[in-house]
N, C-alpha and C. Protein backbone atom coordinates (compact mmCIF):
# COMPACT_ATOMS: atom_id res chain seq x y z
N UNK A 1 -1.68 -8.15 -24.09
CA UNK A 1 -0.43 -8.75 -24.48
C UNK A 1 0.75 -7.98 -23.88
N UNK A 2 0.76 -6.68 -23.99
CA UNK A 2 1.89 -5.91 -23.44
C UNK A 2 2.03 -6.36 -22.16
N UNK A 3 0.57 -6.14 -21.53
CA UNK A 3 0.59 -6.20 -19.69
C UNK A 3 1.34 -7.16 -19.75
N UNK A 4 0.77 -8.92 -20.24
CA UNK A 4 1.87 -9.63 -19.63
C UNK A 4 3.25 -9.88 -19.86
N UNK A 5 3.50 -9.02 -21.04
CA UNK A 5 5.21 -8.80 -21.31
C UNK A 5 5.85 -7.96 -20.32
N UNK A 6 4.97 -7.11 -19.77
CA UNK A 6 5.83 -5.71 -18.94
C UNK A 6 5.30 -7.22 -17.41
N UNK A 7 4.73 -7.75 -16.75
CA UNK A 7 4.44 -8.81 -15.66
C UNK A 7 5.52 -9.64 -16.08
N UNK A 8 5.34 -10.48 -16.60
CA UNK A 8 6.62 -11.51 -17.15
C UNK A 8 8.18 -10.84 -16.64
N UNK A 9 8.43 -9.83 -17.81
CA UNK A 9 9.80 -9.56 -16.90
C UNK A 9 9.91 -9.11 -15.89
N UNK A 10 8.71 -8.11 -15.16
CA UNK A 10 9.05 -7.90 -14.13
C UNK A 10 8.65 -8.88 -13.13
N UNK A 11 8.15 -10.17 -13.11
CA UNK A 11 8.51 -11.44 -12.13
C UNK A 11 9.48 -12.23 -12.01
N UNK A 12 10.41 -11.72 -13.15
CA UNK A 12 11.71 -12.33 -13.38
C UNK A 12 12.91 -11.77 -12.33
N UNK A 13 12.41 -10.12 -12.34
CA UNK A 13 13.49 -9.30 -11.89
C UNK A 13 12.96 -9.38 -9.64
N UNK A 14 11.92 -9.72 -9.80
CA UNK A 14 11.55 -9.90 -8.13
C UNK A 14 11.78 -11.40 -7.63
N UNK A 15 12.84 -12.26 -7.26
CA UNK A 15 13.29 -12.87 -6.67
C UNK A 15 12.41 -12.99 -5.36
N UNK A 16 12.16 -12.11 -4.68
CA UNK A 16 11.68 -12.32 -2.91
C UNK A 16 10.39 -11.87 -2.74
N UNK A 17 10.08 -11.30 -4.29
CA UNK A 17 8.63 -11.01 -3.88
C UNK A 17 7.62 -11.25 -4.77
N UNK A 18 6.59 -11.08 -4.59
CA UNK A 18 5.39 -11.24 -5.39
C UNK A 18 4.78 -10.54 -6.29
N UNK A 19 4.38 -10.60 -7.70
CA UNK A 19 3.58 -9.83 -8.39
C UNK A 19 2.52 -10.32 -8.97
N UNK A 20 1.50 -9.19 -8.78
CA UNK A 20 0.26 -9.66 -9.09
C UNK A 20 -0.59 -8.57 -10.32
N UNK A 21 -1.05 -8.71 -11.89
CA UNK A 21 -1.40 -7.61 -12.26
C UNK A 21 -3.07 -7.21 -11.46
N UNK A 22 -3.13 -6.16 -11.76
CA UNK A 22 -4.02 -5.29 -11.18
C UNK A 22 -5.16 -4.85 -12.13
N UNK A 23 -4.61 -4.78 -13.37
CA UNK A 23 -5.53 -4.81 -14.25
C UNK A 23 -4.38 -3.58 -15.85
N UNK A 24 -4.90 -3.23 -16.43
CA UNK A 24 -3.72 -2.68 -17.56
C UNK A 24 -3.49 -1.47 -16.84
N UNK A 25 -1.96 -1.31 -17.38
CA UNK A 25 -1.50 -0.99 -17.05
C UNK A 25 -0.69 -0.57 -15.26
N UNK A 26 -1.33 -1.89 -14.67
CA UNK A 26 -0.97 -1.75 -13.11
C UNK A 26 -0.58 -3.17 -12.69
N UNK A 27 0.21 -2.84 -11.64
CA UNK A 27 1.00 -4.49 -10.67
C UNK A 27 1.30 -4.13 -9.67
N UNK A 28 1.19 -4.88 -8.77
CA UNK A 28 1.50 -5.09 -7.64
C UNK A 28 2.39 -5.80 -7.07
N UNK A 29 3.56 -5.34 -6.29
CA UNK A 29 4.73 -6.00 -5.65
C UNK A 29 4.71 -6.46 -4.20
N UNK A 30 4.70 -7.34 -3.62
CA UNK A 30 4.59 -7.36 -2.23
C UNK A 30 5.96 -8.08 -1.64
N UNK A 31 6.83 -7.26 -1.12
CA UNK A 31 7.53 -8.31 0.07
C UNK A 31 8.33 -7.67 1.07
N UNK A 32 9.13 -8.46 1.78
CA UNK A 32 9.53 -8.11 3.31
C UNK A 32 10.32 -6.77 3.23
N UNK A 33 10.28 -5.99 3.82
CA UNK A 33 10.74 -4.46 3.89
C UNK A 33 9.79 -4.20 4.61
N UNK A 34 10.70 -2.53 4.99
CA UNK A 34 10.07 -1.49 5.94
C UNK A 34 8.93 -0.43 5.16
N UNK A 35 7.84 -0.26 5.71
CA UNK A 35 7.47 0.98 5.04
C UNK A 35 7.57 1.69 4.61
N UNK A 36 8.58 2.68 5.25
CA UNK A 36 9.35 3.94 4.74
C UNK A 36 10.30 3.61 3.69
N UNK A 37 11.17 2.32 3.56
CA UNK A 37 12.03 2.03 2.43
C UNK A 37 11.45 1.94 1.43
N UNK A 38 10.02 1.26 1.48
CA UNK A 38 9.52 1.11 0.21
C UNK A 38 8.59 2.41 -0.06
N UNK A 39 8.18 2.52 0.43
CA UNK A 39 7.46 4.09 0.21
C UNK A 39 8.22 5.09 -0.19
N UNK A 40 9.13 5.13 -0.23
CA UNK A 40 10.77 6.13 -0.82
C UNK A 40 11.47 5.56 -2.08
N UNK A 41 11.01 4.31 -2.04
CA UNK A 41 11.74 3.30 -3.33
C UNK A 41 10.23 3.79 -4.27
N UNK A 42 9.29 3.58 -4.02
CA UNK A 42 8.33 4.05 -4.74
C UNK A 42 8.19 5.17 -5.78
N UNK A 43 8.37 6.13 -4.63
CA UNK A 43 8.05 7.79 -5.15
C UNK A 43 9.66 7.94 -5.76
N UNK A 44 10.66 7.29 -5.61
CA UNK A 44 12.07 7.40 -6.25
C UNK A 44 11.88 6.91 -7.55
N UNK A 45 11.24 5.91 -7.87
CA UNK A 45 11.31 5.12 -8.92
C UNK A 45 10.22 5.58 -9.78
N UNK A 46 9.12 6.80 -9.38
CA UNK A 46 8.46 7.26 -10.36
C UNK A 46 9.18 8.24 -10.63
N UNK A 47 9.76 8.96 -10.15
CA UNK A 47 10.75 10.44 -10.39
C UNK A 47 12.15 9.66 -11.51
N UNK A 48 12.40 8.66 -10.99
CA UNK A 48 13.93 8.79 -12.03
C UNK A 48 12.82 8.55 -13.46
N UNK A 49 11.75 7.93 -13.47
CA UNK A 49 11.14 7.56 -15.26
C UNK A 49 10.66 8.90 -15.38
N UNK A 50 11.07 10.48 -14.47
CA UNK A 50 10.62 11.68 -15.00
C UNK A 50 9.39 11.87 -14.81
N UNK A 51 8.38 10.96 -14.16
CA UNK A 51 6.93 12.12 -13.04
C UNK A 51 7.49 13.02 -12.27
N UNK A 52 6.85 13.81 -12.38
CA UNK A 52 6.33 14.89 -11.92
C UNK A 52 5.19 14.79 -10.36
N UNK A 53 6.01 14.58 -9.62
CA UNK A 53 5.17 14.20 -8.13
C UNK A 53 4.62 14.93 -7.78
N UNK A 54 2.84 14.79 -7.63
CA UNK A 54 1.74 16.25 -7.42
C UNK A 54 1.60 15.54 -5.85
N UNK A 55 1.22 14.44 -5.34
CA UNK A 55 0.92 13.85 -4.14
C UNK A 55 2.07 12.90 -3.86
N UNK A 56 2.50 13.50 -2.48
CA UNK A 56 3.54 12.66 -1.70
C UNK A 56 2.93 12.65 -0.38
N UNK A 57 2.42 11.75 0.37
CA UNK A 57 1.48 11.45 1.16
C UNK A 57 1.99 10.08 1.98
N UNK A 58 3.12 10.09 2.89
CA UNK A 58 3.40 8.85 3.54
C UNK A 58 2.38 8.30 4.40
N UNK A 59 1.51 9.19 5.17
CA UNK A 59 0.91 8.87 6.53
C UNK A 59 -0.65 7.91 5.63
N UNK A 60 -0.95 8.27 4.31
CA UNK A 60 -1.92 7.25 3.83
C UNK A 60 -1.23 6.73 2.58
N UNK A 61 0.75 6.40 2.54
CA UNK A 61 0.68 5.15 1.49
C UNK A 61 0.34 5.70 0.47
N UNK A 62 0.25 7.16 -0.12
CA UNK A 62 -0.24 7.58 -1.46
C UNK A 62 0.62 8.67 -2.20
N UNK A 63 1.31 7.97 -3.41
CA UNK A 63 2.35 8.78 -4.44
C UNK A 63 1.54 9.13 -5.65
N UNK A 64 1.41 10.45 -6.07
CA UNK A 64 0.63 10.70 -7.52
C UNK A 64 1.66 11.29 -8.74
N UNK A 65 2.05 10.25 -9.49
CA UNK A 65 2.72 11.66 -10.34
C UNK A 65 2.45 11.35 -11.90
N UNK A 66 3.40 12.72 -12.30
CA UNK A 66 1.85 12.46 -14.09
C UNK A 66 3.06 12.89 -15.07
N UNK A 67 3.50 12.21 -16.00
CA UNK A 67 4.06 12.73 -17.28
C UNK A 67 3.46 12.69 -18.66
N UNK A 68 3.50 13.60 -19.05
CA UNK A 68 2.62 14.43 -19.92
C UNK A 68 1.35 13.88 -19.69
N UNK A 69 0.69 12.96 -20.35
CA UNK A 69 -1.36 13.24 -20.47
C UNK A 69 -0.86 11.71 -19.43
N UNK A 70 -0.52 10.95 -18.50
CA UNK A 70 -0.38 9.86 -18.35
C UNK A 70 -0.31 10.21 -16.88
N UNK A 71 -1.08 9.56 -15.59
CA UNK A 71 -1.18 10.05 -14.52
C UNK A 71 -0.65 8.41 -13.97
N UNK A 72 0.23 8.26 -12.90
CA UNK A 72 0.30 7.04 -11.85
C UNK A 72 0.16 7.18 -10.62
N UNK A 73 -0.53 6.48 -10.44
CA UNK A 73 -0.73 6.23 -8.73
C UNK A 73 0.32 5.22 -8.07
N UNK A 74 1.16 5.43 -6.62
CA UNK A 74 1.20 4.13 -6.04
C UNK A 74 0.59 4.19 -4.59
N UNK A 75 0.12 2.88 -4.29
CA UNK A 75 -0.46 2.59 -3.29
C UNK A 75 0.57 1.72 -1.97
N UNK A 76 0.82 2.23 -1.35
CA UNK A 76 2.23 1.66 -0.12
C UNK A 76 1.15 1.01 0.98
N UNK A 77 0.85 -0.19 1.00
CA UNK A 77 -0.07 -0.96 2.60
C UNK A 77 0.99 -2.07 3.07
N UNK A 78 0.56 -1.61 4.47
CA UNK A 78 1.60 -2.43 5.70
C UNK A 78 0.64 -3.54 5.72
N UNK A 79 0.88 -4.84 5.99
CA UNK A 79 0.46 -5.72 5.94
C UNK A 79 0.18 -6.43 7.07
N UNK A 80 -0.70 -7.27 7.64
CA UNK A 80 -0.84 -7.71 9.19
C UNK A 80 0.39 -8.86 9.30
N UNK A 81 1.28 -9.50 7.90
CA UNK A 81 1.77 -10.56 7.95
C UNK A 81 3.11 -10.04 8.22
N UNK A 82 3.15 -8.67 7.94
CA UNK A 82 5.11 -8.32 8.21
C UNK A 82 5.63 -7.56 6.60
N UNK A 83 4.42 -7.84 5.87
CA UNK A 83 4.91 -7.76 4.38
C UNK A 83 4.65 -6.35 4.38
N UNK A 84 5.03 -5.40 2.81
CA UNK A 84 4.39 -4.22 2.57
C UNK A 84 3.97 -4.28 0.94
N UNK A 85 2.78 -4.25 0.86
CA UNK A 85 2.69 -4.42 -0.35
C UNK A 85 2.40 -3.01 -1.35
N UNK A 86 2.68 -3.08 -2.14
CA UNK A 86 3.02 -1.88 -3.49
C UNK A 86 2.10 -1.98 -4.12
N UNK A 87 1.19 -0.76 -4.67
CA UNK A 87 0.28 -0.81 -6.15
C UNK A 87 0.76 -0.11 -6.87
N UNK A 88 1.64 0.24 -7.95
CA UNK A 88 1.95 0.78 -9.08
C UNK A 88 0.33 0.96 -9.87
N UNK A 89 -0.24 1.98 -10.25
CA UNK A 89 -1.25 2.27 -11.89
C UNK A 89 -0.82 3.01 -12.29
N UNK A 90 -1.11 2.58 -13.76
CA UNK A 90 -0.57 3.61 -14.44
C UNK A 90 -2.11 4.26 -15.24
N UNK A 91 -2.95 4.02 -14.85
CA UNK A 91 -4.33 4.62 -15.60
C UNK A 91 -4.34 5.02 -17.36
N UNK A 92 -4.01 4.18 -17.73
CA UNK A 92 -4.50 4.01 -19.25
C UNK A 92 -2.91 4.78 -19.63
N UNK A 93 -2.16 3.83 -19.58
CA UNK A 93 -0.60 4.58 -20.03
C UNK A 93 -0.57 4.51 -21.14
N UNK A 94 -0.26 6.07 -22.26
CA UNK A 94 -0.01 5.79 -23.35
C UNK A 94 1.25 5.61 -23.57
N UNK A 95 2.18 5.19 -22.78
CA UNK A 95 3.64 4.71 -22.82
C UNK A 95 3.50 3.24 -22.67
N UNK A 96 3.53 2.21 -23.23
CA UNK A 96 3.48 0.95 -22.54
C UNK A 96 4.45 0.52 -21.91
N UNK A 97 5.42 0.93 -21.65
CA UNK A 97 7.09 0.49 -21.35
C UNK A 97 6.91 1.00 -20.00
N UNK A 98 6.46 2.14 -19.77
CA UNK A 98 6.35 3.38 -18.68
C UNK A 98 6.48 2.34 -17.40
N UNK A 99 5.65 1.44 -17.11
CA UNK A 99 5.81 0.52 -16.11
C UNK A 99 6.21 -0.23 -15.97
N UNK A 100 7.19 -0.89 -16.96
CA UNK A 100 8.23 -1.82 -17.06
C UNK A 100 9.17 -0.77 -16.36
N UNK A 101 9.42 0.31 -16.81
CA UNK A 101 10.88 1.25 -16.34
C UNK A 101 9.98 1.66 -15.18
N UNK A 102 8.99 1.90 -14.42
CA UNK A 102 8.80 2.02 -12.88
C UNK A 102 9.30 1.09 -12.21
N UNK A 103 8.24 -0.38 -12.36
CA UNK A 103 9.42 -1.45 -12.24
C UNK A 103 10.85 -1.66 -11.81
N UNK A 104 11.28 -1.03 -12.94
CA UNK A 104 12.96 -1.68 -12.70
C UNK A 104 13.78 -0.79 -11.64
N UNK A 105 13.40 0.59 -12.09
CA UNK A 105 13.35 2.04 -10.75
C UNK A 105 13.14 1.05 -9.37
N UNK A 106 12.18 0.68 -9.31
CA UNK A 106 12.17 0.53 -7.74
C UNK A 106 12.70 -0.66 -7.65
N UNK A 107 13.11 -2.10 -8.53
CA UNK A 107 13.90 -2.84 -7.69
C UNK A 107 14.82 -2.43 -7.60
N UNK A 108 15.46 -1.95 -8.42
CA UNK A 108 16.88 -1.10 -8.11
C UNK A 108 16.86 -0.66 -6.88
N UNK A 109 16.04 0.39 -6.41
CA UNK A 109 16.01 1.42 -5.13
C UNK A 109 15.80 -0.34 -3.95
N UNK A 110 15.51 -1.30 -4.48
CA UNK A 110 15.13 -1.91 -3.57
C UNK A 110 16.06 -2.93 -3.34
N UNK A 111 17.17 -2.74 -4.18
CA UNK A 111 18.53 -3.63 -4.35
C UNK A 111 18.25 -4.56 -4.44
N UNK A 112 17.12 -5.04 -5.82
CA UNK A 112 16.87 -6.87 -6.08
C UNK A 112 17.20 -6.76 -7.72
């Protein structure tokens, strides 16, 4: 129920792009941008919700960061179509909101 409350608004707030859940606590964003913008909008938008970034890894697309017992991954892939698509997890978040406010972090950084 949460997942699709924290999906719901955040398909509201992506206008140009796509979301898809991933499974609890995770979604996926896909649309037109550069790699590096979104790969920086990424790892920006887990730092302002206060992770703690252990893996910053552009050359394989991989952000790790963990607040308190709660670890997220994002996954940054260039796409053969032009797109770049995003994996936000949050691996069993005991925050449920936690990825609603990743979410909103990176459309912001992503000016949508």
């Amino acid at each position: 129920m949460r997942l699709s409350l924290i999906v719901s608004g955040a398909m509201l707030a992506l206008s140009a792009c796509t979301l898809e859940p991933a499974g609890t606590g995770a979604f996926t964003v896909m649309g037109p941008a550069s790699f590096d913008r979104t790969f920086t909008a990424a790892a920006g938008a887990m730092r302002d919700q206060g992770l703690a970034i252990s893996v910053e890894d552009p050359v394989n697309g991989v952000v790790v960061g963990s607040l308190d017992t709660t670890t997220v991954m994002a996954g940054v892939h260039q796409q053969a179509d032009g797109y770049v698509r995003v994996e936000f997890d949050g691996m069993a978040a005991h925050d449920p909101a936690l990825m609603a406010r990743i979410s909103r972090s990176y459309n912001r950084r992503m000016g949508r």
